[in-house]
PDB file of N, CA and C in Angstrom:
ATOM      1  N   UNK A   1     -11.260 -14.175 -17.610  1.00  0.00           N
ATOM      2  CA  UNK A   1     -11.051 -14.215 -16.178  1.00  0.00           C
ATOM      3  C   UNK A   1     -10.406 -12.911 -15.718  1.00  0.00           C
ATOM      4  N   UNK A   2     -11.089 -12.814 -14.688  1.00  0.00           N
ATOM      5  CA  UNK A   2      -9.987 -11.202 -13.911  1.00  0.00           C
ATOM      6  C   UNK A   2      -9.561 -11.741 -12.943  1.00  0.00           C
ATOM      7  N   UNK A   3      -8.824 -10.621 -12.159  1.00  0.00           N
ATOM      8  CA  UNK A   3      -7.542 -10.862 -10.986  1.00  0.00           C
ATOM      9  C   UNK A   3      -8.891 -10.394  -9.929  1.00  0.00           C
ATOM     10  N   UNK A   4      -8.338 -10.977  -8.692  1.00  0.00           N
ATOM     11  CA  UNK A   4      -9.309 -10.562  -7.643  1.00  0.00           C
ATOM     12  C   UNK A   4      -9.256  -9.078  -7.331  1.00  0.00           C
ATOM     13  N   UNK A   5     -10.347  -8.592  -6.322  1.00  0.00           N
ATOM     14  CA  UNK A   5      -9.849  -7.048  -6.269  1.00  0.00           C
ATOM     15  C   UNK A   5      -8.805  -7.152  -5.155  1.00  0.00           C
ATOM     16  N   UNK A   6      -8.022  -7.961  -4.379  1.00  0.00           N
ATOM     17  CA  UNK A   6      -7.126  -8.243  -3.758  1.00  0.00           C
ATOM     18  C   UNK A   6      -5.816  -7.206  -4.758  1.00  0.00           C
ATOM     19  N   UNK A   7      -5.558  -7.940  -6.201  1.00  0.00           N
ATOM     20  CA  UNK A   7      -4.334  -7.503  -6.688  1.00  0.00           C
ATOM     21  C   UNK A   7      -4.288  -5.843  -6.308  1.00  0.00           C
ATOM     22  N   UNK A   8      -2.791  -5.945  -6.514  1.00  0.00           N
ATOM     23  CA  UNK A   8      -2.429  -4.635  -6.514  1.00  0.00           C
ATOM     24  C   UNK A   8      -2.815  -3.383  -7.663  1.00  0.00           C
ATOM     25  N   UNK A   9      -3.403  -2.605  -7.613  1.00  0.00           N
ATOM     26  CA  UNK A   9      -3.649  -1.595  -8.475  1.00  0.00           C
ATOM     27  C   UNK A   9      -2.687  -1.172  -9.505  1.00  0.00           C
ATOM     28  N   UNK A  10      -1.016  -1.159  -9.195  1.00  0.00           N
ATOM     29  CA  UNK A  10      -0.076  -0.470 -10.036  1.00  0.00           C
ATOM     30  C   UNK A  10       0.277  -1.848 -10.935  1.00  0.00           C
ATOM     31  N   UNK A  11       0.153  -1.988 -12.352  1.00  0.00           N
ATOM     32  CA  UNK A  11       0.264  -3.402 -13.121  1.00  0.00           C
ATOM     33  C   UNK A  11       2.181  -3.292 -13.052  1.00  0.00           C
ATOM     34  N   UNK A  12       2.747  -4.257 -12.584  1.00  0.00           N
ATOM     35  CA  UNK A  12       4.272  -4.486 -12.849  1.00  0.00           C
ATOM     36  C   UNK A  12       4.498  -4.267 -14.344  1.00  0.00           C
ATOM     37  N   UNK A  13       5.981  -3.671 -13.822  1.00  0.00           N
ATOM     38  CA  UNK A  13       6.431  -3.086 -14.834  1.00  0.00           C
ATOM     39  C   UNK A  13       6.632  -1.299 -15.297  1.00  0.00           C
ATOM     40  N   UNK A  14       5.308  -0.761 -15.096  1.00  0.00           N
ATOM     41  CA  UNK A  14       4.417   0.610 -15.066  1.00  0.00           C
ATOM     42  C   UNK A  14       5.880   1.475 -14.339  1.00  0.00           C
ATOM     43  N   UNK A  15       6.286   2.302 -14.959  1.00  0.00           N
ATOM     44  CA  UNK A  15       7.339   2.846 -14.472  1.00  0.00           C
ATOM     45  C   UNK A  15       7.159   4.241 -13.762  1.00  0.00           C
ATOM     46  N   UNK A  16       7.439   4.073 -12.190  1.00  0.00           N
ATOM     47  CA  UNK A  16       6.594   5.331 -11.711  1.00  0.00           C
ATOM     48  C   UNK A  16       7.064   5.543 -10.119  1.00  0.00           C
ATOM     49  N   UNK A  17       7.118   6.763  -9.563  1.00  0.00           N
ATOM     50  CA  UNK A  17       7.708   6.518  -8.100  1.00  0.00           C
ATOM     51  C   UNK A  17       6.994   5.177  -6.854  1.00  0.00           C
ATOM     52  N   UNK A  18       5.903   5.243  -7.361  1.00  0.00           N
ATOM     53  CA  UNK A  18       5.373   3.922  -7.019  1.00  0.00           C
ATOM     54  C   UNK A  18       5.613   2.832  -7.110  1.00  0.00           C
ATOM     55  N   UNK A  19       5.630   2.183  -8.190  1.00  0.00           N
ATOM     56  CA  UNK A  19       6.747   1.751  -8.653  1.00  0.00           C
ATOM     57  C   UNK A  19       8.211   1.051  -8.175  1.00  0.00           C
ATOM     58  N   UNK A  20       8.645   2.289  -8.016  1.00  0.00           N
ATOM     59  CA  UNK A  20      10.108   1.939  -7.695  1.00  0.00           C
ATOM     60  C   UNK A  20      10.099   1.756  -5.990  1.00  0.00           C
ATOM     61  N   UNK A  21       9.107   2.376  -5.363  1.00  0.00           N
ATOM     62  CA  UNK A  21       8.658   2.184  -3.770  1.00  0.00           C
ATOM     63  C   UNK A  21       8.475   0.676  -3.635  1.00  0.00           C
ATOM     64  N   UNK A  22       7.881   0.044  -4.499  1.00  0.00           N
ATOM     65  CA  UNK A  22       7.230  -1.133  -4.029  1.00  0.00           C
ATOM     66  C   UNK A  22       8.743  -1.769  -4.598  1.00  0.00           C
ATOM     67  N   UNK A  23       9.078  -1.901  -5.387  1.00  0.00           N
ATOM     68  CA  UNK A  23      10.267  -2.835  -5.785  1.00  0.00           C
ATOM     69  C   UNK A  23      11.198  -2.387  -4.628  1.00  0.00           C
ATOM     70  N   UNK A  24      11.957  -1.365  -4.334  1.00  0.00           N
ATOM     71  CA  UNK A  24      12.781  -1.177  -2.921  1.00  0.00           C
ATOM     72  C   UNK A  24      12.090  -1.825  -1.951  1.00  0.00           C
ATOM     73  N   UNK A  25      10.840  -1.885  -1.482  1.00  0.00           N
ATOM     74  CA  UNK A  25      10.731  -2.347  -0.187  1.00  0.00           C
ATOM     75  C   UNK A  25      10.555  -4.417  -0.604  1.00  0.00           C
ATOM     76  N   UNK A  26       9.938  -4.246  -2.094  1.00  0.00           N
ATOM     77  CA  UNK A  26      10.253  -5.694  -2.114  1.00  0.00           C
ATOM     78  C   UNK A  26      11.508  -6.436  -1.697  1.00  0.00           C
ATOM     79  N   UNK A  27      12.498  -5.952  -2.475  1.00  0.00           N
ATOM     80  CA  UNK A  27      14.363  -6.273  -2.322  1.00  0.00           C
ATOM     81  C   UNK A  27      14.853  -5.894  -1.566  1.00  0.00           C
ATOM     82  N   UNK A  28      14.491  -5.073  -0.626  1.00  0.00           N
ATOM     83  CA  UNK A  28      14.764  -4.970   0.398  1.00  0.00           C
ATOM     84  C   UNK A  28      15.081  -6.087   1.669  1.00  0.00           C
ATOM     85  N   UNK A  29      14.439  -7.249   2.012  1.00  0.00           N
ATOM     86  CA  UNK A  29      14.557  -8.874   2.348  1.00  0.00           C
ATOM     87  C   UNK A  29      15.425  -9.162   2.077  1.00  0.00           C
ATOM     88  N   UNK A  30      16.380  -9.087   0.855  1.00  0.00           N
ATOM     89  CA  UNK A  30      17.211  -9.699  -0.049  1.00  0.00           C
ATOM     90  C   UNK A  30      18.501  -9.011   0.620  1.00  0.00           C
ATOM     91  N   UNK A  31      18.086  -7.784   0.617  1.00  0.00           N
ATOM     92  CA  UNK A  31      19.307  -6.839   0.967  1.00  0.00           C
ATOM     93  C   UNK A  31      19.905  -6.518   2.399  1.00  0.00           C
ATOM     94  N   UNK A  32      18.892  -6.563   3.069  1.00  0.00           N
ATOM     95  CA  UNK A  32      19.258  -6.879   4.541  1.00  0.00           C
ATOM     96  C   UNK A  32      19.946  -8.221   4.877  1.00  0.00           C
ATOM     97  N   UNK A  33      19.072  -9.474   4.368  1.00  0.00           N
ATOM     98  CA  UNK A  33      19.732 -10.719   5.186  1.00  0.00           C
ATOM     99  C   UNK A  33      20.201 -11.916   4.182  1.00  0.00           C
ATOM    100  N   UNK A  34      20.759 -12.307   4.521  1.00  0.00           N
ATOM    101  CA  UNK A  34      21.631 -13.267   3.785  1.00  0.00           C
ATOM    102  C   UNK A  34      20.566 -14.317   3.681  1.00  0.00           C
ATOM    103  N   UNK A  35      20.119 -15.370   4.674  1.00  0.00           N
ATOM    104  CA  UNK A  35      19.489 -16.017   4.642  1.00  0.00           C
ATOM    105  C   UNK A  35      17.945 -15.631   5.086  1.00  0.00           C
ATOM    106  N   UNK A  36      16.882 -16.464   4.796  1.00  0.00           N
ATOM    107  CA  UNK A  36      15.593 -16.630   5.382  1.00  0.00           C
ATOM    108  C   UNK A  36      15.742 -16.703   7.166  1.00  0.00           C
ATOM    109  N   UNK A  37      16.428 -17.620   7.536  1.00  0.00           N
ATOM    110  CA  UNK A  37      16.712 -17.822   9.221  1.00  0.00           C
ATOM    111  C   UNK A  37      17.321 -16.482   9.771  1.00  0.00           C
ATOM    112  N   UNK A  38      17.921 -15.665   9.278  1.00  0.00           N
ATOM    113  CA  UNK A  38      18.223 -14.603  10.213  1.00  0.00           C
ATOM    114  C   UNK A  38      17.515 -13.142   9.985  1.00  0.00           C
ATOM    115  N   UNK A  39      16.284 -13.530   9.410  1.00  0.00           N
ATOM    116  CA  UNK A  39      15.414 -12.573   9.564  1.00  0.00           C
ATOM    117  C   UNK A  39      14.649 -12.481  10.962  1.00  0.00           C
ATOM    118  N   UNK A  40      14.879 -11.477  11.902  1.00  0.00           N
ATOM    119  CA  UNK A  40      13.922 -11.735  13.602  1.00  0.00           C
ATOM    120  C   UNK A  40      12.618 -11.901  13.156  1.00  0.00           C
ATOM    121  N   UNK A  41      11.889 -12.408  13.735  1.00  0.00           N
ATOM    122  CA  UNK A  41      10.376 -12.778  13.842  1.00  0.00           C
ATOM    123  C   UNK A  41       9.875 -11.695  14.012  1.00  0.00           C
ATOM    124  N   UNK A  42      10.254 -11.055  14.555  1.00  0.00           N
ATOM    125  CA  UNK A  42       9.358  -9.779  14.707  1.00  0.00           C
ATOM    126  C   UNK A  42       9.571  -8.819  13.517  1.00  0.00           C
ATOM    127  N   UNK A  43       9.754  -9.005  12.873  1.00  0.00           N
ATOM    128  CA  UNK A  43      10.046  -8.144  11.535  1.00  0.00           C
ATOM    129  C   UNK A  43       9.076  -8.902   9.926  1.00  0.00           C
ATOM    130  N   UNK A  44       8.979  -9.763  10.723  1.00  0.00           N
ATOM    131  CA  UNK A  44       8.025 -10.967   9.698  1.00  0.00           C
ATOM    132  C   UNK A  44       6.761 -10.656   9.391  1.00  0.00           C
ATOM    133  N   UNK A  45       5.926 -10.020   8.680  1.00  0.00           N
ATOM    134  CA  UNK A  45       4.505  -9.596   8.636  1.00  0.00           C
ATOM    135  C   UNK A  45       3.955 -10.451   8.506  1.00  0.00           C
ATOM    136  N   UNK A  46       2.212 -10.110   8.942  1.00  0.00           N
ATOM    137  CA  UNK A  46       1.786 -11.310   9.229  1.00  0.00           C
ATOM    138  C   UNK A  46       1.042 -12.228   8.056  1.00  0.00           C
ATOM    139  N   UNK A  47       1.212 -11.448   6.635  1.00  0.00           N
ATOM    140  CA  UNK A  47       0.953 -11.653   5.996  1.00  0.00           C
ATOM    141  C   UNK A  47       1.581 -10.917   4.632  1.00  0.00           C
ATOM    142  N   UNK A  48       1.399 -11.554   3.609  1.00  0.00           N
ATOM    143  CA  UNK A  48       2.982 -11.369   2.280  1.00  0.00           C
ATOM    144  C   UNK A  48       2.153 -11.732   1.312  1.00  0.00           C
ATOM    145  N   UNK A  49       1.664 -10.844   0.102  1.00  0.00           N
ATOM    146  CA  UNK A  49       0.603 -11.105  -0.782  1.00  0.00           C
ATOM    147  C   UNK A  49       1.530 -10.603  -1.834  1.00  0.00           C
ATOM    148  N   UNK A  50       1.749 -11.381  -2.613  1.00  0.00           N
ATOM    149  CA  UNK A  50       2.293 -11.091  -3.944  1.00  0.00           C
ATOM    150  C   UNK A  50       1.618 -10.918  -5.021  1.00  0.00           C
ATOM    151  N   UNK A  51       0.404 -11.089  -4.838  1.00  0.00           N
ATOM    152  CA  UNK A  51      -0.534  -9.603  -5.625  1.00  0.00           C
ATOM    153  C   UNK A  51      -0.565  -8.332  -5.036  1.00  0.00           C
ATOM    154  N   UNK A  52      -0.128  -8.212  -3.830  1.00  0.00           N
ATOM    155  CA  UNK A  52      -0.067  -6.687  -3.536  1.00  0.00           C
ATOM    156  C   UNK A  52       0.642  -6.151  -2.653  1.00  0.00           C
ATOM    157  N   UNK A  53       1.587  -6.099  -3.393  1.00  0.00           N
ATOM    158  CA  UNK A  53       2.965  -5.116  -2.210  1.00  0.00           C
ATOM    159  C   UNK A  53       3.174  -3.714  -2.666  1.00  0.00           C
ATOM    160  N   UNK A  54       2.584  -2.988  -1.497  1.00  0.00           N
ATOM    161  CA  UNK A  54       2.622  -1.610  -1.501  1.00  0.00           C
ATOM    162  C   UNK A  54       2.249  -1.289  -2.832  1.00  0.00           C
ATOM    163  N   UNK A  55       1.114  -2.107  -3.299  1.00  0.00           N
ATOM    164  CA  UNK A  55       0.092  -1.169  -4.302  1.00  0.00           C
ATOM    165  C   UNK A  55       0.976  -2.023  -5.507  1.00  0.00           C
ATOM    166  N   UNK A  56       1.619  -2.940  -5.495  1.00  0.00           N
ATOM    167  CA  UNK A  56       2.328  -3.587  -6.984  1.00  0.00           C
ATOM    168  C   UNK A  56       1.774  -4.795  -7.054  1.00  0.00           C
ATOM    169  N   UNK A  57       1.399  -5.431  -8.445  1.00  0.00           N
ATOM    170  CA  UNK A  57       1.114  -6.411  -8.259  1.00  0.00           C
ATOM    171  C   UNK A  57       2.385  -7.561  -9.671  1.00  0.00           C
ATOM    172  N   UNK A  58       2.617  -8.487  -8.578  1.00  0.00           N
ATOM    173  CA  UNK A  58       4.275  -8.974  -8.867  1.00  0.00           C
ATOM    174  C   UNK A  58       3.643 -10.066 -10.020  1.00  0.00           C
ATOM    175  N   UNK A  59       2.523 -10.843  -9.721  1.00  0.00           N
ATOM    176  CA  UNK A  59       1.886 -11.935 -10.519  1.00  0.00           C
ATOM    177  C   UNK A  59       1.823 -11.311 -11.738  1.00  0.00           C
ATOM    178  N   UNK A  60       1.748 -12.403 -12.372  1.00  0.00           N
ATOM    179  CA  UNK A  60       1.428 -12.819 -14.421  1.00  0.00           C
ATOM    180  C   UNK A  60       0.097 -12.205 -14.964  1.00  0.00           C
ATOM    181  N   UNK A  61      -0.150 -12.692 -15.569  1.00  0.00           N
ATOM    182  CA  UNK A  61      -2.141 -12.621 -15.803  1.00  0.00           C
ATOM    183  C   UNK A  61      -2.217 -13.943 -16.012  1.00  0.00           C
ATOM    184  N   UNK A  62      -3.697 -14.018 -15.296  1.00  0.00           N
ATOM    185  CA  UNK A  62      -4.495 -15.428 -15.257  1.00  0.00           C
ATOM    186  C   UNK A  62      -4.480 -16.070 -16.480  1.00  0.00           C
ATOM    187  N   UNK A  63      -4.204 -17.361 -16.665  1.00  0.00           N
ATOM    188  CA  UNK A  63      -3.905 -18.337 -17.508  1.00  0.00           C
ATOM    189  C   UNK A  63      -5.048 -18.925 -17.362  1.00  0.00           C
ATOM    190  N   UNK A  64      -5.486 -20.011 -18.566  1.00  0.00           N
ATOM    191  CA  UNK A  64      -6.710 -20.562 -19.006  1.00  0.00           C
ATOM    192  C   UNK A  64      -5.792 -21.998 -19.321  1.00  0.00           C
ATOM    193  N   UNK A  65      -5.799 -22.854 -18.750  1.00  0.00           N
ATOM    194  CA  UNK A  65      -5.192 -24.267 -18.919  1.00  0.00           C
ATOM    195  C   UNK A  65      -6.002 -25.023 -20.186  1.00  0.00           C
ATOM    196  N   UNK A  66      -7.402 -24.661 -19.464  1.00  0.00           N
ATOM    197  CA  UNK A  66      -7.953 -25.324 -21.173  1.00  0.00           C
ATOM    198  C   UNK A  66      -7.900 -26.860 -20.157  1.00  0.00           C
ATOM    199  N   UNK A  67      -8.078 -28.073 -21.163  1.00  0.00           N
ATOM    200  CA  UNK A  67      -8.283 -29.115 -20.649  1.00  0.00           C
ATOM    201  C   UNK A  67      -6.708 -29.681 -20.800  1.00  0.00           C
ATOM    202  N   UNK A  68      -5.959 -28.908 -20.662  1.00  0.00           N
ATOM    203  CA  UNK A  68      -4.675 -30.216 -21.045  1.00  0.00           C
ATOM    204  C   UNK A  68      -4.310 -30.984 -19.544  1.00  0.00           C
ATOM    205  N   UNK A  69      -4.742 -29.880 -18.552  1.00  0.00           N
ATOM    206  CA  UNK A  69      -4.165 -30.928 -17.085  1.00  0.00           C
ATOM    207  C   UNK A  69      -2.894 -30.652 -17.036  1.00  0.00           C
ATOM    208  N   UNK A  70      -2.475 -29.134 -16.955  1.00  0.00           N
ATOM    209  CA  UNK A  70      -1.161 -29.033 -17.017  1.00  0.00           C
ATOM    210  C   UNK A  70      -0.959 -27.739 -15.527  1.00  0.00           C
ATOM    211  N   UNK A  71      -1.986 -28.007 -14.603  1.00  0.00           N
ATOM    212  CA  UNK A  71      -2.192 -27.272 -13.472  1.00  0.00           C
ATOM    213  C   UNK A  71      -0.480 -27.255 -12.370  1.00  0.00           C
ATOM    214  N   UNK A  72      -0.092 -28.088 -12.355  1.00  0.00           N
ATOM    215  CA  UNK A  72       1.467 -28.050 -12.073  1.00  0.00           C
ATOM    216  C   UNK A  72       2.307 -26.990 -12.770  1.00  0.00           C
ATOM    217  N   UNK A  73       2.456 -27.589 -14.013  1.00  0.00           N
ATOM    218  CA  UNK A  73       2.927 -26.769 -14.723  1.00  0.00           C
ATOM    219  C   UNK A  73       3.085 -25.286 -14.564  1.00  0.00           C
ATOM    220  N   UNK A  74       1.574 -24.439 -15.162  1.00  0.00           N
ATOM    221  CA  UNK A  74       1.285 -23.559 -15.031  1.00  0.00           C
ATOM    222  C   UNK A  74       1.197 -23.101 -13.353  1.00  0.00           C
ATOM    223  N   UNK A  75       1.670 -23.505 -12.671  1.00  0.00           N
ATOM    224  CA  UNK A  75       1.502 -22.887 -11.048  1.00  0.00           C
ATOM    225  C   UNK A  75       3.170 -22.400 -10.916  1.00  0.00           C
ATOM    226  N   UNK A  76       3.862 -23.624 -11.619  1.00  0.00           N
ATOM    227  CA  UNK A  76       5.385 -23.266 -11.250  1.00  0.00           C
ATOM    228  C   UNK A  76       6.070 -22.310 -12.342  1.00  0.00           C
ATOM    229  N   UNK A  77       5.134 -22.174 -13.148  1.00  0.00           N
ATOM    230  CA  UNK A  77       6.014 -21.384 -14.344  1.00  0.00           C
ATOM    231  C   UNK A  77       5.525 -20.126 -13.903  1.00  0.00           C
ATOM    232  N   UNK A  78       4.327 -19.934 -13.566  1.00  0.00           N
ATOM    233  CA  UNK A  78       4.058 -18.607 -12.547  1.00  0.00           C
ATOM    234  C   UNK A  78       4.602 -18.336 -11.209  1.00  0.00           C
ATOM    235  N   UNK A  79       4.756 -19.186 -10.634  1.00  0.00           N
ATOM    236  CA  UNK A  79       5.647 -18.649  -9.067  1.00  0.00           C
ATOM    237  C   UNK A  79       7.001 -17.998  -9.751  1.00  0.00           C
ATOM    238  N   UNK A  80       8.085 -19.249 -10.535  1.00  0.00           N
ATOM    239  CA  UNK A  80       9.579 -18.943 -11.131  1.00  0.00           C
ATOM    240  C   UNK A  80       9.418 -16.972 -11.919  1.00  0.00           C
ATOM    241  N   UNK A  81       7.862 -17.173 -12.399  1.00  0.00           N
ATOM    242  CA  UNK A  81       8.061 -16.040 -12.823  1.00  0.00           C
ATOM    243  C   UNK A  81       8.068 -14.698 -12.143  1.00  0.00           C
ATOM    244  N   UNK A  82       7.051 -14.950 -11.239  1.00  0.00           N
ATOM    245  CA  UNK A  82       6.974 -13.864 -10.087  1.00  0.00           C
ATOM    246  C   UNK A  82       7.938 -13.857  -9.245  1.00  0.00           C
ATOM    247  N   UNK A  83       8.917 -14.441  -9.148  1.00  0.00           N
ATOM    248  CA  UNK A  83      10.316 -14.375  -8.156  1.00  0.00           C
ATOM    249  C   UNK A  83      11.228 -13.977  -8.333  1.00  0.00           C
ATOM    250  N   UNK A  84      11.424 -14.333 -10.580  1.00  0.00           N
ATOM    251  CA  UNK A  84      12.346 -13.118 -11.193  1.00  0.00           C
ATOM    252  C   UNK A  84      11.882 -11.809 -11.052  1.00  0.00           C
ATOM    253  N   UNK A  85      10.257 -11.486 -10.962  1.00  0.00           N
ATOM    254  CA  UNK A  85      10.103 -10.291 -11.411  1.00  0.00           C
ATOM    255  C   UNK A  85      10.471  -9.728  -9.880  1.00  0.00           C
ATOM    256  N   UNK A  86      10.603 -10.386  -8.894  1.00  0.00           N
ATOM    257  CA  UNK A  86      11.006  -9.552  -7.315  1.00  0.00           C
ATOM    258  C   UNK A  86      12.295  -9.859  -7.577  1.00  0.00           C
ATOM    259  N   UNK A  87      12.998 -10.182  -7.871  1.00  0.00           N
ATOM    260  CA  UNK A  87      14.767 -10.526  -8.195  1.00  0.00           C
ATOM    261  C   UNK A  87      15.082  -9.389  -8.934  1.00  0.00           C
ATOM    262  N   UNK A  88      14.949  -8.892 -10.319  1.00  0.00           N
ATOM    263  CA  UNK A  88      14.878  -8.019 -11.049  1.00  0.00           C
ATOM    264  C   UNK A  88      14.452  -6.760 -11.472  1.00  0.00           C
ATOM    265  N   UNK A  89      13.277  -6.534 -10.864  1.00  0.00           N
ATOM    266  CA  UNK A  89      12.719  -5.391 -10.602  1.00  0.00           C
ATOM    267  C   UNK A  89      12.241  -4.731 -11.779  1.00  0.00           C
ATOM    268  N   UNK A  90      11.760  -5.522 -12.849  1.00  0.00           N
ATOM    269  CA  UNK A  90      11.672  -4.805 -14.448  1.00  0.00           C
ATOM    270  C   UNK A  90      10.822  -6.479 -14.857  1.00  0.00           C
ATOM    271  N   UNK A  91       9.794  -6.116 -16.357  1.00  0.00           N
ATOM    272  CA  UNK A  91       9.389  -6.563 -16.813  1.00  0.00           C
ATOM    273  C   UNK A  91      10.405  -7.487 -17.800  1.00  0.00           C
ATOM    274  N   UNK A  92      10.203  -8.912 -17.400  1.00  0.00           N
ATOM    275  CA  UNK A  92      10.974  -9.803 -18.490  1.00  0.00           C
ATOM    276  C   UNK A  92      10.771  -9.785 -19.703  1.00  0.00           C
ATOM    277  N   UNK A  93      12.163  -9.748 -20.699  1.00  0.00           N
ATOM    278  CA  UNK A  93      11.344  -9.813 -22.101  1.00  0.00           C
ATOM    279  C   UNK A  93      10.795 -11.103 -22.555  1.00  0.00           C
ATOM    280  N   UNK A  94      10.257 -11.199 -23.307  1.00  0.00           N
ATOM    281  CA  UNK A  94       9.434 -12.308 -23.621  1.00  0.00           C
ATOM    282  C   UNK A  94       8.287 -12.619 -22.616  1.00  0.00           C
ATOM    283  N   UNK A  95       7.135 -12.065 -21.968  1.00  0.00           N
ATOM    284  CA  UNK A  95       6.862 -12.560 -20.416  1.00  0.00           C
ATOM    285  C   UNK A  95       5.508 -13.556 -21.514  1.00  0.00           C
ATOM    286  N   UNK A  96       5.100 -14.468 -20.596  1.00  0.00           N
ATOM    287  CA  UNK A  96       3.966 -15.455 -21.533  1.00  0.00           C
ATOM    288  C   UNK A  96       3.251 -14.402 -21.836  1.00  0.00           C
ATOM    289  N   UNK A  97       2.275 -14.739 -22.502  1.00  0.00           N
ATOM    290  CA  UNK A  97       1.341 -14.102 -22.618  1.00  0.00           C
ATOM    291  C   UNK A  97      -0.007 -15.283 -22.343  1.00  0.00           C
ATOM    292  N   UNK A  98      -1.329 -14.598 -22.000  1.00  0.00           N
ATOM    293  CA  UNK A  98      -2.407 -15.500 -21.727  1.00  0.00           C
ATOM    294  C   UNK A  98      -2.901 -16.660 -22.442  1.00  0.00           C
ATOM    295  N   UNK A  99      -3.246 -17.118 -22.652  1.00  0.00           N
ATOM    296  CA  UNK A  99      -3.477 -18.627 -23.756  1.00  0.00           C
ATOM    297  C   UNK A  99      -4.777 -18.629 -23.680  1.00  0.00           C
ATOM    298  N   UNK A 100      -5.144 -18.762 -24.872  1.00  0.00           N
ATOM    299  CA  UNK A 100      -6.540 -18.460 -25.573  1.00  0.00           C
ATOM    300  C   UNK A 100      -7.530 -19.761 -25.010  1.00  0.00           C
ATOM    301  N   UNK A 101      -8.542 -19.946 -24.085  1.00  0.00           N
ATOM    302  CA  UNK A 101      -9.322 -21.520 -24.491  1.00  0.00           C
ATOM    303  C   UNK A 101      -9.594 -21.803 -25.584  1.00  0.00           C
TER     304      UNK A 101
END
């Protein structure tokens, strides 16, 4: 399976002024406002793709569930993961790796 051509071109992690552009303007949200509610609306884009912020792409690689029916699972262990990697700004050690069908 591949990533759509949506994802971002620069693979997370890839250490590069690019890079570090897209992680600042990612944490940047974080760093301005305390909460979600006191962000103005008008500052809200109209759209937030976490395959592709400013050319980064924050997501895992596509997983193959296979028949176990573990589609929950694998949705939340990928969001938790993509939220450290915007929390942190660096590749986790240990990150999954893809699972074979």
């Amino acid at each position: 399976m591949k990533k759509p051509k949506t994802a971002g071109q620069i693979p997370f992690g890839v250490k590069s002024d690019e890079f570090q552009k897209a992680i600042k303007y990612a944490q940047s949200w974080k760093k301005k406002f305390k909460k979600a509610e006191d962000i103005p609306s008008t500052l809200i884009p109209h759209t937030y793709d976490f395959r592709n912020i400013k050319g980064l792409d924050f997501t895992g690689p596509l997983r193959d569930q296979g028949d176990c029916g573990g589609c929950y699972t694998f949705s939340f262990v990928q969001s938790i993961e993509m939220r450290l990697k915007l929390k942190y700004g660096h590749t986790m050690k240990g990150d999954i790796t893809p699972l074979s069908p």
